[in-house]
PDB file of N, CA and C in Angstrom:
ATOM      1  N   UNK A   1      -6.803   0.097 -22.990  1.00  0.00           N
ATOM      2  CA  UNK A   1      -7.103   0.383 -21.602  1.00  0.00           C
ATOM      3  C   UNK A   1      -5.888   1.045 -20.957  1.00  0.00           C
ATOM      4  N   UNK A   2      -6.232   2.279 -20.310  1.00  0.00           N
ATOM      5  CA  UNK A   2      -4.936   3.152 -19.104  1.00  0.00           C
ATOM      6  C   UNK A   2      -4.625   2.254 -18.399  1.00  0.00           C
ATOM      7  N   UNK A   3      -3.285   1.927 -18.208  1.00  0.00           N
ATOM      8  CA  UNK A   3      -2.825   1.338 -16.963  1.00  0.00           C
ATOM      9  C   UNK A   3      -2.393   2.406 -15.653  1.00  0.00           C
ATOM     10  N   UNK A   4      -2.502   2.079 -14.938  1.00  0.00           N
ATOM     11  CA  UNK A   4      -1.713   2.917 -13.335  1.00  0.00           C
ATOM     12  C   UNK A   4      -0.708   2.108 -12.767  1.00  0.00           C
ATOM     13  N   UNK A   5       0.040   2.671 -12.842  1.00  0.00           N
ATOM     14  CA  UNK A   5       1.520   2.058 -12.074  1.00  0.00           C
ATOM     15  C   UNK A   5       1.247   2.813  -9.993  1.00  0.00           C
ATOM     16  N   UNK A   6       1.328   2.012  -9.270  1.00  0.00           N
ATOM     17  CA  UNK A   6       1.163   2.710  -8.028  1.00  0.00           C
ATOM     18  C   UNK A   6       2.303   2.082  -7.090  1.00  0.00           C
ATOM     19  N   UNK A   7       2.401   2.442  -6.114  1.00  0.00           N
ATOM     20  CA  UNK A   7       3.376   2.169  -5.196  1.00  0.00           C
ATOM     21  C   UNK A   7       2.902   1.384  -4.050  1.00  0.00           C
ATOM     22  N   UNK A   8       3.105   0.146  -3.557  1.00  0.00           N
ATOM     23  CA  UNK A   8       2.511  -0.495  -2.805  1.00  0.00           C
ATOM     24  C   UNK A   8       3.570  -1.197  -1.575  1.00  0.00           C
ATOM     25  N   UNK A   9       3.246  -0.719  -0.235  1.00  0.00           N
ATOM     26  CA  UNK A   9       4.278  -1.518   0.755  1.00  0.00           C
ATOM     27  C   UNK A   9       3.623  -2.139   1.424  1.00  0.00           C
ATOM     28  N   UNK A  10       4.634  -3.299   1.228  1.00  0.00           N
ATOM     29  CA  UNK A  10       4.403  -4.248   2.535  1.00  0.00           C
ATOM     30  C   UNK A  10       5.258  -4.633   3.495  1.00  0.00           C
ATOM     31  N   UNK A  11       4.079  -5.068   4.856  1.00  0.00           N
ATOM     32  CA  UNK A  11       4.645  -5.179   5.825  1.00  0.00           C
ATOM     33  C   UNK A  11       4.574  -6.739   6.497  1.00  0.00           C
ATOM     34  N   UNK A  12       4.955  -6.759   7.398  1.00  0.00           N
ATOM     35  CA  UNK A  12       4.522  -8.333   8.309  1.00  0.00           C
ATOM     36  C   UNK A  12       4.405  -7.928   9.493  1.00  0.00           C
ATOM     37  N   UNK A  13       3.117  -8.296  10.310  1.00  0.00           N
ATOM     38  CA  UNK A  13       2.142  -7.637  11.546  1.00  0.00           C
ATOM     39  C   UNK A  13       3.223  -9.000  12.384  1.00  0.00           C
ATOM     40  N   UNK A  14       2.210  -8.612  14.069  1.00  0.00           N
ATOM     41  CA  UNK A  14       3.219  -9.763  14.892  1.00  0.00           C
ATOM     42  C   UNK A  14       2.391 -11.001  14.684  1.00  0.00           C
ATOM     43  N   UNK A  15       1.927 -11.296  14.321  1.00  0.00           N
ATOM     44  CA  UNK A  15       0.999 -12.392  13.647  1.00  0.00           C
ATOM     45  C   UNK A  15       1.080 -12.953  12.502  1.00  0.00           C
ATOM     46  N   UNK A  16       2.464 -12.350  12.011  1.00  0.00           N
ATOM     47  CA  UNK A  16       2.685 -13.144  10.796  1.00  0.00           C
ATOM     48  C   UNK A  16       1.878 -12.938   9.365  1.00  0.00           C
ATOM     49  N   UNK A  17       0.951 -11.820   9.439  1.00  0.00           N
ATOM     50  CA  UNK A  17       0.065 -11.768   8.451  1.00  0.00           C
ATOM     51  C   UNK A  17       0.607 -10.362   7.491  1.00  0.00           C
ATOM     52  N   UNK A  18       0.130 -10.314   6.447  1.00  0.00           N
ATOM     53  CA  UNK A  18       0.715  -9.500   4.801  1.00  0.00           C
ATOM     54  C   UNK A  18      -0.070  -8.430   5.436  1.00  0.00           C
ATOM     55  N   UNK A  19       0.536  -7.103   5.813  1.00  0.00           N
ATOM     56  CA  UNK A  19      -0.116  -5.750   5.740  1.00  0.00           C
ATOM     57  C   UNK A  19       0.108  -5.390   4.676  1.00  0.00           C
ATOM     58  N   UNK A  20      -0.324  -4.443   3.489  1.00  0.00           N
ATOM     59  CA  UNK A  20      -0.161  -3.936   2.218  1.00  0.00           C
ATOM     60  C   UNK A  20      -1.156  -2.612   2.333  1.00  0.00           C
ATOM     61  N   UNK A  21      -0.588  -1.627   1.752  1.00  0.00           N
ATOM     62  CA  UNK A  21      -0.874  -0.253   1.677  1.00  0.00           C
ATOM     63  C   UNK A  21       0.093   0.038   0.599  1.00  0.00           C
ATOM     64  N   UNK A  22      -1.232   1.498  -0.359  1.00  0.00           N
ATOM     65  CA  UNK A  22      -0.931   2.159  -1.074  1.00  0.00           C
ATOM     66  C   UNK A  22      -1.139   3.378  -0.937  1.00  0.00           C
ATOM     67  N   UNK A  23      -0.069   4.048  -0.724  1.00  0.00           N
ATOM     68  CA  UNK A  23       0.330   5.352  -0.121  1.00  0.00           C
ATOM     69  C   UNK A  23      -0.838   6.549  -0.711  1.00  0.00           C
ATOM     70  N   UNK A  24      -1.044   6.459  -2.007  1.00  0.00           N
ATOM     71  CA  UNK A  24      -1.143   7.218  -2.587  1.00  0.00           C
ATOM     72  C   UNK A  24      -3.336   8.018  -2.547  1.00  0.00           C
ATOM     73  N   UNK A  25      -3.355   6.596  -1.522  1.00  0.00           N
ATOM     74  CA  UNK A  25      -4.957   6.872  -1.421  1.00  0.00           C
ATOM     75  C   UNK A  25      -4.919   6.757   0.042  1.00  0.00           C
ATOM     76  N   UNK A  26      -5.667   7.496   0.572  1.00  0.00           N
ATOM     77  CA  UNK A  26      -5.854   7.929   2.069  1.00  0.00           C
ATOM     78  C   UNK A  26      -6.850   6.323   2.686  1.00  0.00           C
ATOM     79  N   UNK A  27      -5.723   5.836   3.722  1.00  0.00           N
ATOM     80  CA  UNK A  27      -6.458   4.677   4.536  1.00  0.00           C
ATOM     81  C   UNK A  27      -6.678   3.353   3.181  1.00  0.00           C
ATOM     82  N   UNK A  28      -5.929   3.446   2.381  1.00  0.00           N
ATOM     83  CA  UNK A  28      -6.002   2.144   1.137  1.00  0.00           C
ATOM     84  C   UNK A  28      -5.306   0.903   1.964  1.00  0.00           C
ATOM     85  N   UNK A  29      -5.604   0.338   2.731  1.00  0.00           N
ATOM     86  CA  UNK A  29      -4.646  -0.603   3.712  1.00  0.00           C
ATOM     87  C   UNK A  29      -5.436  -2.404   3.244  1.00  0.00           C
ATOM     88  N   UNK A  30      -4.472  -3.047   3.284  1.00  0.00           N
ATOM     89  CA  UNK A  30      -5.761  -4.775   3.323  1.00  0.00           C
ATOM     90  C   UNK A  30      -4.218  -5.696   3.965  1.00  0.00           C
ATOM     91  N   UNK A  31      -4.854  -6.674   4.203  1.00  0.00           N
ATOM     92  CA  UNK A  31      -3.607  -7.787   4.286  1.00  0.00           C
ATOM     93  C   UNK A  31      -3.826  -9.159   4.071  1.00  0.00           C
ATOM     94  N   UNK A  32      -3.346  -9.465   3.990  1.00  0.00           N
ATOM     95  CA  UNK A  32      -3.298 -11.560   3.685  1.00  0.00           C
ATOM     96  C   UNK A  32      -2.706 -12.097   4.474  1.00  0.00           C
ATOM     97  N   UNK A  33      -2.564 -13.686   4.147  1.00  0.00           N
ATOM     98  CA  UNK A  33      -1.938 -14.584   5.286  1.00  0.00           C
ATOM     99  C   UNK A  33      -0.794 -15.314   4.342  1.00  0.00           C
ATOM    100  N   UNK A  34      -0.980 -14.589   3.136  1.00  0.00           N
ATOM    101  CA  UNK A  34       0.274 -14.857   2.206  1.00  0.00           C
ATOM    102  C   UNK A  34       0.704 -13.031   1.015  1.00  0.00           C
ATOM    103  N   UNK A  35       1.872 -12.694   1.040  1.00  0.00           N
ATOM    104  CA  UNK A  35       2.145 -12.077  -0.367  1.00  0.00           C
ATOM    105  C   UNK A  35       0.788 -11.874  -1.333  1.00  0.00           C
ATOM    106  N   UNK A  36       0.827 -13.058  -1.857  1.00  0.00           N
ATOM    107  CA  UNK A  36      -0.420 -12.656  -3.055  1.00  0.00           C
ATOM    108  C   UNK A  36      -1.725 -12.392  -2.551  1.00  0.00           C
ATOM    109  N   UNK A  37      -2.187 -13.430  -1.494  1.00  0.00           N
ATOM    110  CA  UNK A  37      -3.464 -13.128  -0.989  1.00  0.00           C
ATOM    111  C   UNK A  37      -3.763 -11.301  -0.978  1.00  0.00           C
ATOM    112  N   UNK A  38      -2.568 -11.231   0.475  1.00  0.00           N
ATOM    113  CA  UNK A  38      -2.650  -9.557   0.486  1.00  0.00           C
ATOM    114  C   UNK A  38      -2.801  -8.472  -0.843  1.00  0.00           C
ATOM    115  N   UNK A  39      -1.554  -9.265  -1.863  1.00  0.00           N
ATOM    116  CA  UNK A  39      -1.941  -7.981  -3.113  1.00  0.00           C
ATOM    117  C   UNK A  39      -3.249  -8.299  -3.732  1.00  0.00           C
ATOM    118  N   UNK A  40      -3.849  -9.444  -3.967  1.00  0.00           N
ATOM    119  CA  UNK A  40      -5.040  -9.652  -4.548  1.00  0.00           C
ATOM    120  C   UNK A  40      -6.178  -8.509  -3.609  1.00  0.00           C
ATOM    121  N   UNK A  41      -5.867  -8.454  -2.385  1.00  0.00           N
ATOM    122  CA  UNK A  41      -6.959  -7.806  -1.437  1.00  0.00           C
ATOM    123  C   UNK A  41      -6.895  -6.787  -1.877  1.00  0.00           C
ATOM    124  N   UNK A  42      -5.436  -5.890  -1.534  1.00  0.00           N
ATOM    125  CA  UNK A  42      -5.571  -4.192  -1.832  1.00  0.00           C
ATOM    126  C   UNK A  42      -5.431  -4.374  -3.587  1.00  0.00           C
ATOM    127  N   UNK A  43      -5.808  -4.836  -4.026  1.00  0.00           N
ATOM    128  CA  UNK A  43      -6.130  -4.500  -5.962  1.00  0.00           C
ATOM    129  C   UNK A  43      -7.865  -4.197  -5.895  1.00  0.00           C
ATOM    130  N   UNK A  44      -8.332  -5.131  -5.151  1.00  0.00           N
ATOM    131  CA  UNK A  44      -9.909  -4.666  -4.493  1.00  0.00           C
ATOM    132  C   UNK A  44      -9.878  -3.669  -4.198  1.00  0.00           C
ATOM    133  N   UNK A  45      -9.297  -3.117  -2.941  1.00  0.00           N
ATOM    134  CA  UNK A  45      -9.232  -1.934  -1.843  1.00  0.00           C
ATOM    135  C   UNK A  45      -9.042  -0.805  -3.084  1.00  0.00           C
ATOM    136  N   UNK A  46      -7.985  -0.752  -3.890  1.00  0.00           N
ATOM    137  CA  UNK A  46      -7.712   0.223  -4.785  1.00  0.00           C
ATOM    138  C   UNK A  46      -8.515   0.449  -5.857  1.00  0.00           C
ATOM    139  N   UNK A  47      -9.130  -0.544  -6.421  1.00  0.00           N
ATOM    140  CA  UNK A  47     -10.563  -0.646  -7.239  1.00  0.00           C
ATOM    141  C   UNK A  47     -11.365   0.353  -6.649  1.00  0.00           C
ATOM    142  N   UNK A  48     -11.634  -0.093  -5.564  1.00  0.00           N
ATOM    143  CA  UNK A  48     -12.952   1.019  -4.691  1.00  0.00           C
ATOM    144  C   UNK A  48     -12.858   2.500  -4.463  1.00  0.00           C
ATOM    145  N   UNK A  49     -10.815   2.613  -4.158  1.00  0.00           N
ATOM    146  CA  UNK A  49     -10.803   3.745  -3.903  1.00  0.00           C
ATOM    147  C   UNK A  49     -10.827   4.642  -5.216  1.00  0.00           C
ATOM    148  N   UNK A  50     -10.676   4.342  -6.276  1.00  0.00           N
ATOM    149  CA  UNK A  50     -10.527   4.722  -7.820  1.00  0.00           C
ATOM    150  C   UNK A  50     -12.091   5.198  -8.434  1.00  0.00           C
ATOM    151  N   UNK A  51     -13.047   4.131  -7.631  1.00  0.00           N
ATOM    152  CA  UNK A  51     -14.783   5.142  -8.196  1.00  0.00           C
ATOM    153  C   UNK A  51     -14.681   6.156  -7.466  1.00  0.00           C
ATOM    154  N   UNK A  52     -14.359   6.283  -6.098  1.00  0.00           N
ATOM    155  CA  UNK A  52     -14.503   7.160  -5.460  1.00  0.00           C
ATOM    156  C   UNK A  52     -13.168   8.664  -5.562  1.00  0.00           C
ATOM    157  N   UNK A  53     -12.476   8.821  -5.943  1.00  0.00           N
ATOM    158  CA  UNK A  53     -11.063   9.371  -6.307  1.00  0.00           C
ATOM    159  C   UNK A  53     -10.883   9.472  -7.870  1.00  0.00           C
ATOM    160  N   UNK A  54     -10.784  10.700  -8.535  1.00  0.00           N
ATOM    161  CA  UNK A  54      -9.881  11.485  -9.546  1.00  0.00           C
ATOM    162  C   UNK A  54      -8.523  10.873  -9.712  1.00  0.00           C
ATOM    163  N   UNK A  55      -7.766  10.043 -11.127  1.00  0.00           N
ATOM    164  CA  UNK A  55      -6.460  10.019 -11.130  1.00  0.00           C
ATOM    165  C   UNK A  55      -6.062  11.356 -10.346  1.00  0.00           C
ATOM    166  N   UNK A  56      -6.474  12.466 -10.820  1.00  0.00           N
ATOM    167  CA  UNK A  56      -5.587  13.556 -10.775  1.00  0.00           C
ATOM    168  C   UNK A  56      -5.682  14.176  -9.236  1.00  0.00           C
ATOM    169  N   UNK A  57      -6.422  13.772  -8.353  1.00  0.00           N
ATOM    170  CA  UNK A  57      -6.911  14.290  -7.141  1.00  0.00           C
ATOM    171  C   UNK A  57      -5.458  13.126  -6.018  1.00  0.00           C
ATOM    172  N   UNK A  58      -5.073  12.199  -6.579  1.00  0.00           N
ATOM    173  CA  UNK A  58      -4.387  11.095  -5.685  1.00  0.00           C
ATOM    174  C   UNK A  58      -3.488  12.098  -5.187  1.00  0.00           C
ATOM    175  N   UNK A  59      -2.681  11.540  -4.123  1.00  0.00           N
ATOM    176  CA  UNK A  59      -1.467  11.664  -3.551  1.00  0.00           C
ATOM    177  C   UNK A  59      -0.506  11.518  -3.921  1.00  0.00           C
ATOM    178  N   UNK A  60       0.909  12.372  -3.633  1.00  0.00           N
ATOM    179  CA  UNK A  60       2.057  12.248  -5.087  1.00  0.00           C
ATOM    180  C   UNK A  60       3.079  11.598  -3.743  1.00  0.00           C
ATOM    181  N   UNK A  61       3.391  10.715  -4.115  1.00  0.00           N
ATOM    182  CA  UNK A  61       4.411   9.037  -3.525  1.00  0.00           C
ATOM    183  C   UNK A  61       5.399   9.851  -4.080  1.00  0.00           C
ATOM    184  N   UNK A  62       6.009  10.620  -2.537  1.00  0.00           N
ATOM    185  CA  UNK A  62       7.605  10.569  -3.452  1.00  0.00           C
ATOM    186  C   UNK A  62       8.645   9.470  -3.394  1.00  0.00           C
ATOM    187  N   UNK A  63       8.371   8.622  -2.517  1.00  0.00           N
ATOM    188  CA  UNK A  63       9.090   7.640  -2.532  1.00  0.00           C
ATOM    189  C   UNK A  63       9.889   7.125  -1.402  1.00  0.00           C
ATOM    190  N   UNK A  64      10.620   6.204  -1.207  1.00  0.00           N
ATOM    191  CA  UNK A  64      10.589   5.296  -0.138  1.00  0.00           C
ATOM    192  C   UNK A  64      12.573   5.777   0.416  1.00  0.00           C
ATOM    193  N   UNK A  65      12.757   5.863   0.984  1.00  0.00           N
ATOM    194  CA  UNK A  65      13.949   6.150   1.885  1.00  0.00           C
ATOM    195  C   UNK A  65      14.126   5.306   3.479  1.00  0.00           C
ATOM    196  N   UNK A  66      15.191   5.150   3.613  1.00  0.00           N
ATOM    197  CA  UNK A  66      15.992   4.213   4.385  1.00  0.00           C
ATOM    198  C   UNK A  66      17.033   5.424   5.655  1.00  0.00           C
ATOM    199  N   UNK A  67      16.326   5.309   6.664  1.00  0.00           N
ATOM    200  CA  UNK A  67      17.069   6.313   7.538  1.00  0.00           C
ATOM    201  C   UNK A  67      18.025   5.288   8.454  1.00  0.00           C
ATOM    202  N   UNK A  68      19.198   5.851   9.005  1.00  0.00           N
ATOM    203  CA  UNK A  68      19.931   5.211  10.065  1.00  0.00           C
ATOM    204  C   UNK A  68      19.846   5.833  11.528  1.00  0.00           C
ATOM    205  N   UNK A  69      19.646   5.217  12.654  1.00  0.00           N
ATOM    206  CA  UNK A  69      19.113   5.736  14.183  1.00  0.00           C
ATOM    207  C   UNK A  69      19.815   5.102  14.982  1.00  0.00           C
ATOM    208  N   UNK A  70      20.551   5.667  15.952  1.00  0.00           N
ATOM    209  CA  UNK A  70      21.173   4.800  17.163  1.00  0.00           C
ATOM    210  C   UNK A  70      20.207   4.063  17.901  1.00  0.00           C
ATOM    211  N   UNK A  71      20.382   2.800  18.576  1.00  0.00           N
ATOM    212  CA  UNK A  71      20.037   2.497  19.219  1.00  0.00           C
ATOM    213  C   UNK A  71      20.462   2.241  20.335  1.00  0.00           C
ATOM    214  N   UNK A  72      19.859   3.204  21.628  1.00  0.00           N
ATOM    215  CA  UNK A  72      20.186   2.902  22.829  1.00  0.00           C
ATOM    216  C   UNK A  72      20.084   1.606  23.863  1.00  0.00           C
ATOM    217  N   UNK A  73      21.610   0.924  23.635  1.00  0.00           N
ATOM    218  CA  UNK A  73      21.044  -0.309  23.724  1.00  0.00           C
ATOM    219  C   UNK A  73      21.707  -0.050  25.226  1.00  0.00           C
TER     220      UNK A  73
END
């Protein structure tokens, strides 16, 4: 069986809850009320988007960067 390696971020909403998105499929978003919950969700979310989506049609993740910004305090 092909495996897919994908890129997946997460976040924490003001509610304390797992946002998770995978960049690489348009609107692939889910969240939990724990880490795993959330990745268990978007492994669903990404399941679905995969009948519907071409490996070769995805979005190319270049990758994650860290900017620095003043803050006008």
């Amino acid at each position: 069986m092909e495996k897919l390696h994908l890129p997946i971020i997460i976040d924490v909403d003001e509610d304390g809850y797992y946002i998770v998105s995978c960049p690489v499929f348009k609107g692939c978003h889910s969240y939990g009320e724990t880490i795993d919950e959330a990745l268990e969700n978007i492994k669903e979310v990404i399941e679905m988007c995969l009948e519907e989506t071409k490996v070769e049609e995805l979005n190319k993740f270049v990758g994650f960067r860290e900017m620095e910004v003043a803050l006008n305090a």
